[in-house]
C-alpha atoms as a PDB file:
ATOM      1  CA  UNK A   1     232.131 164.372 193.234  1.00  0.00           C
ATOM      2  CA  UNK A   2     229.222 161.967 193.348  1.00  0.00           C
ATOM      3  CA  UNK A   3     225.592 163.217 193.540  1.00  0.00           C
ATOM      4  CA  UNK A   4     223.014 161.331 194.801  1.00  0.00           C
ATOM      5  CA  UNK A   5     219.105 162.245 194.695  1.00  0.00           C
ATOM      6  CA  UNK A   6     216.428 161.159 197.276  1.00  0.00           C
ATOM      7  CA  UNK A   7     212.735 161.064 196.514  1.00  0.00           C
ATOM      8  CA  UNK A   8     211.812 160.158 199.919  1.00  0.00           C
ATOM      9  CA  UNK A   9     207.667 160.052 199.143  1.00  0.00           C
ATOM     10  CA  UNK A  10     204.964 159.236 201.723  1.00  0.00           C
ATOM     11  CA  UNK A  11     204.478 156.027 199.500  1.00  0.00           C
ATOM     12  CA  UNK A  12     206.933 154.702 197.410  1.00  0.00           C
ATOM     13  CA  UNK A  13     210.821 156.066 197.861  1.00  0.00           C
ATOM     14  CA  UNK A  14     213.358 156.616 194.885  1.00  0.00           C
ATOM     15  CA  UNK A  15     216.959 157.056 195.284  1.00  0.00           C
ATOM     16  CA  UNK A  16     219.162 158.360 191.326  1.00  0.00           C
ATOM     17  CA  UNK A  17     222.905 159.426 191.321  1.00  0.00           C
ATOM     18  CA  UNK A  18     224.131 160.877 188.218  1.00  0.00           C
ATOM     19  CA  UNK A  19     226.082 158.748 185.606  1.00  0.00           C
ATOM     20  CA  UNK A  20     227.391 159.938 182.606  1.00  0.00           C
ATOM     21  CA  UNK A  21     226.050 163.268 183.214  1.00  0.00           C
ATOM     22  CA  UNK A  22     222.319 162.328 183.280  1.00  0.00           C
ATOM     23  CA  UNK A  23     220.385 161.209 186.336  1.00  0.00           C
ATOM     24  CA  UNK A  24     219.713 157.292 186.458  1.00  0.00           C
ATOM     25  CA  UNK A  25     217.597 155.360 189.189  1.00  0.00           C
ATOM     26  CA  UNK A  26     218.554 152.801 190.804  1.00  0.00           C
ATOM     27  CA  UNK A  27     217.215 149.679 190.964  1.00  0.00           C
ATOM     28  CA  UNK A  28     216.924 146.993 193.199  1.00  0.00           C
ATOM     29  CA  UNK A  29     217.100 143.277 192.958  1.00  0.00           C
ATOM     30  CA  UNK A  30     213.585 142.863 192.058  1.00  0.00           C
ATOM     31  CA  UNK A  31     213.933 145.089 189.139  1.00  0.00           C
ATOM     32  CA  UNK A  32     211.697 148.061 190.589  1.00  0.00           C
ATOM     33  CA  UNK A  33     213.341 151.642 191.145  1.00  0.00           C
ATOM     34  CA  UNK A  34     211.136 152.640 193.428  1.00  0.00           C
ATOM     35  CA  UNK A  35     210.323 150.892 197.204  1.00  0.00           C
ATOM     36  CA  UNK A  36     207.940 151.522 199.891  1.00  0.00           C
ATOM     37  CA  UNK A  37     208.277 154.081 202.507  1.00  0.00           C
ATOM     38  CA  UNK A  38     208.551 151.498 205.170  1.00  0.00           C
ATOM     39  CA  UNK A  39     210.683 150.903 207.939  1.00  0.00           C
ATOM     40  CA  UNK A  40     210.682 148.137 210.688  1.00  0.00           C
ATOM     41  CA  UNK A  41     212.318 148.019 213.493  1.00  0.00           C
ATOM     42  CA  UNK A  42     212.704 144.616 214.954  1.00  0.00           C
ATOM     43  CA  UNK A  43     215.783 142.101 215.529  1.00  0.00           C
ATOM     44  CA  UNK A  44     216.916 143.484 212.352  1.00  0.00           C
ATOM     45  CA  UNK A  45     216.186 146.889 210.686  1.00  0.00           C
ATOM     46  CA  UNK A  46     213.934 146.472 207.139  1.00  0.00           C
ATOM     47  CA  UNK A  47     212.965 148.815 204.815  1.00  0.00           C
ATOM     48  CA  UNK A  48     210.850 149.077 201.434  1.00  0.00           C
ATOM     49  CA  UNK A  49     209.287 145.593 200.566  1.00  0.00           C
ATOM     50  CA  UNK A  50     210.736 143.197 202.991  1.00  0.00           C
ATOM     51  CA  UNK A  51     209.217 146.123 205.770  1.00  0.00           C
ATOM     52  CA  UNK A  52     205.762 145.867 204.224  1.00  0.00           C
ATOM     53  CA  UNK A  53     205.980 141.851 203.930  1.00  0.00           C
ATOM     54  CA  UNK A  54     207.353 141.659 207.988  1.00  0.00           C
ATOM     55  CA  UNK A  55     204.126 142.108 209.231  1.00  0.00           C
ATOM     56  CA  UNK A  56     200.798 142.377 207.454  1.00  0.00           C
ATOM     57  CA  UNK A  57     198.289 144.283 208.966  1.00  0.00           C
ATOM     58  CA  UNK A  58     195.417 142.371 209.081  1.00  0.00           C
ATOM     59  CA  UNK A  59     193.054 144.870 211.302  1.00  0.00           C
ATOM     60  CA  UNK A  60     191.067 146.028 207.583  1.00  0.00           C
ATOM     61  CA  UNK A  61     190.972 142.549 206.589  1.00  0.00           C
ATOM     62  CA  UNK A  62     189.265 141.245 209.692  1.00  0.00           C
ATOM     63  CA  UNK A  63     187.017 144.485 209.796  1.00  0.00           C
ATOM     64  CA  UNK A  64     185.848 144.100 206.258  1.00  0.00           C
ATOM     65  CA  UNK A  65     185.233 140.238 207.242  1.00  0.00           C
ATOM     66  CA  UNK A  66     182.806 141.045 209.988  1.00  0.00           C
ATOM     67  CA  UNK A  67     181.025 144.053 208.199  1.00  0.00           C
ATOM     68  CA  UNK A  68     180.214 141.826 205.577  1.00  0.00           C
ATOM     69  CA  UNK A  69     178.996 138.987 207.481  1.00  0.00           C
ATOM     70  CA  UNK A  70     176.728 141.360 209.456  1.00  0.00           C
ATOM     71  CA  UNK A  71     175.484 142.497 206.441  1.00  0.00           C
ATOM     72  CA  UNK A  72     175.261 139.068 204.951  1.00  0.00           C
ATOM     73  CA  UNK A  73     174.362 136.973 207.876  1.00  0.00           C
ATOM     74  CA  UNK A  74     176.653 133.963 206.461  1.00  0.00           C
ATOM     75  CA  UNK A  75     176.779 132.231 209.152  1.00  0.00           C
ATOM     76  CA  UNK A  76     179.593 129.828 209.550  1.00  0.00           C
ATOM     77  CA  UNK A  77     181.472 130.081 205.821  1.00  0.00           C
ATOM     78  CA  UNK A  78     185.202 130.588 204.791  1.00  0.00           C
ATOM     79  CA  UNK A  79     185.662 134.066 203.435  1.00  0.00           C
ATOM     80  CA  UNK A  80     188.705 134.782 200.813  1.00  0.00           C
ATOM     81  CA  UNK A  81     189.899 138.446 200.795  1.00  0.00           C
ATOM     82  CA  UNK A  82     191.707 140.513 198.183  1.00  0.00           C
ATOM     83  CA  UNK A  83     193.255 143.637 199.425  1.00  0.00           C
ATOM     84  CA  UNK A  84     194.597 145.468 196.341  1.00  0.00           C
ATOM     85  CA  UNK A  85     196.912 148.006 198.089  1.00  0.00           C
ATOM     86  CA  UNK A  86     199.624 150.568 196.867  1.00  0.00           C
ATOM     87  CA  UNK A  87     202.118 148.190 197.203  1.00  0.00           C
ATOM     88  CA  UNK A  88     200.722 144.437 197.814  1.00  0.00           C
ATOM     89  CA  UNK A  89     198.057 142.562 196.948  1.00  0.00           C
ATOM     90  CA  UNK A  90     197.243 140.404 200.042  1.00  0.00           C
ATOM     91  CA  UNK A  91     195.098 137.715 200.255  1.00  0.00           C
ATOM     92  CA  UNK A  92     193.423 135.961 203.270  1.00  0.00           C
ATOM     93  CA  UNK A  93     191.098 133.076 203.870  1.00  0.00           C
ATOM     94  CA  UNK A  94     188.981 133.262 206.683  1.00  0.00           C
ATOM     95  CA  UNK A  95     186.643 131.518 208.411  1.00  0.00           C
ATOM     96  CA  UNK A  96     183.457 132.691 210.199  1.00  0.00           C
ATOM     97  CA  UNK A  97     182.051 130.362 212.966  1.00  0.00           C
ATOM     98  CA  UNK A  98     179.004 132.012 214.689  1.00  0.00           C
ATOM     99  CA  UNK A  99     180.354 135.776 215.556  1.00  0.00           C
ATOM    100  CA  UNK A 100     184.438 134.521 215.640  1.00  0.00           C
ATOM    101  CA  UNK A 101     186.147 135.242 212.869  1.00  0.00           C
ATOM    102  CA  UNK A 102     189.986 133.098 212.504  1.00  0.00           C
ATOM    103  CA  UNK A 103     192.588 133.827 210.157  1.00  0.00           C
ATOM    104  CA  UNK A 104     193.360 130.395 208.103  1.00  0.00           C
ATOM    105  CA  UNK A 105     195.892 131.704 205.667  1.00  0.00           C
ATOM    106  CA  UNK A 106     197.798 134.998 204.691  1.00  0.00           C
ATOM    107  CA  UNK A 107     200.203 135.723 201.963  1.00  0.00           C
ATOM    108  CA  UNK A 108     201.281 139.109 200.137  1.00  0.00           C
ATOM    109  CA  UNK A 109     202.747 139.643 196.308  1.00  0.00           C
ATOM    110  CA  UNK A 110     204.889 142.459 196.257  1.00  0.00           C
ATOM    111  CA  UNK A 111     204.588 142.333 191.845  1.00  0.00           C
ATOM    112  CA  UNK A 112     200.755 142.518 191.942  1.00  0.00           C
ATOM    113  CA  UNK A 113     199.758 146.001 193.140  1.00  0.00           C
ATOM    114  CA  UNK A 114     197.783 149.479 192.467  1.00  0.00           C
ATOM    115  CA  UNK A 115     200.688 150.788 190.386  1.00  0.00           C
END
């Protein structure tokens, strides 16, 4: 008989099976045991890290941008962002012209996070 154990967390998910009597984790081509708790649904259904990396939300990022500015009055400047999240660092460039904000560049490390 095989057992298998699930931590299915609200951040990170783990999945061990027993080998040799003892629990071991297992771990994923990246070398992590653990993954996000992320699923997309899309042409193709992803989960863990290539979930998170499908589709960056970049509502905070854009709302930080103009809270700052407001505060800052910049004016029109290039802005880059760090977001140090549970599971990504993301960072964006951005430029501010006049009360626009547009998103130049955005691009995610799965290796460079919170944990």
């Amino acid at each position: 008989m095989v057992y298998i154990g699930i931590d299915l967390g609200t951040t990170y998910s783990c999945v061990s099976v027993i080998e040799n009597g003892k629990p071991k984790a297992i771990h994923h081509d990246d070398g992590r045991n653990i993954v996000p708790s992320v699923v997309a649904y899309g042409a193709e259904i992803l989960v863990g890290n290539p979930a998170l990396n499908s589709n960056i939300d970049m509502s905070n990022i854009l709302y930080a941008a103009i809270a700052y500015n407001a505060n800052h009055q910049l004016g029109n400047s290039k802005l880059l962002i760090f977001d140090f999240g549970g599971g990504t660092l993301d960072v964006s460039i951005l430029e501010m012209i006049g009360n626009n904000v547009e998103v130049m560049a955005v691009t995610g490390d799965t290796h460079l996070d919170g944990n």
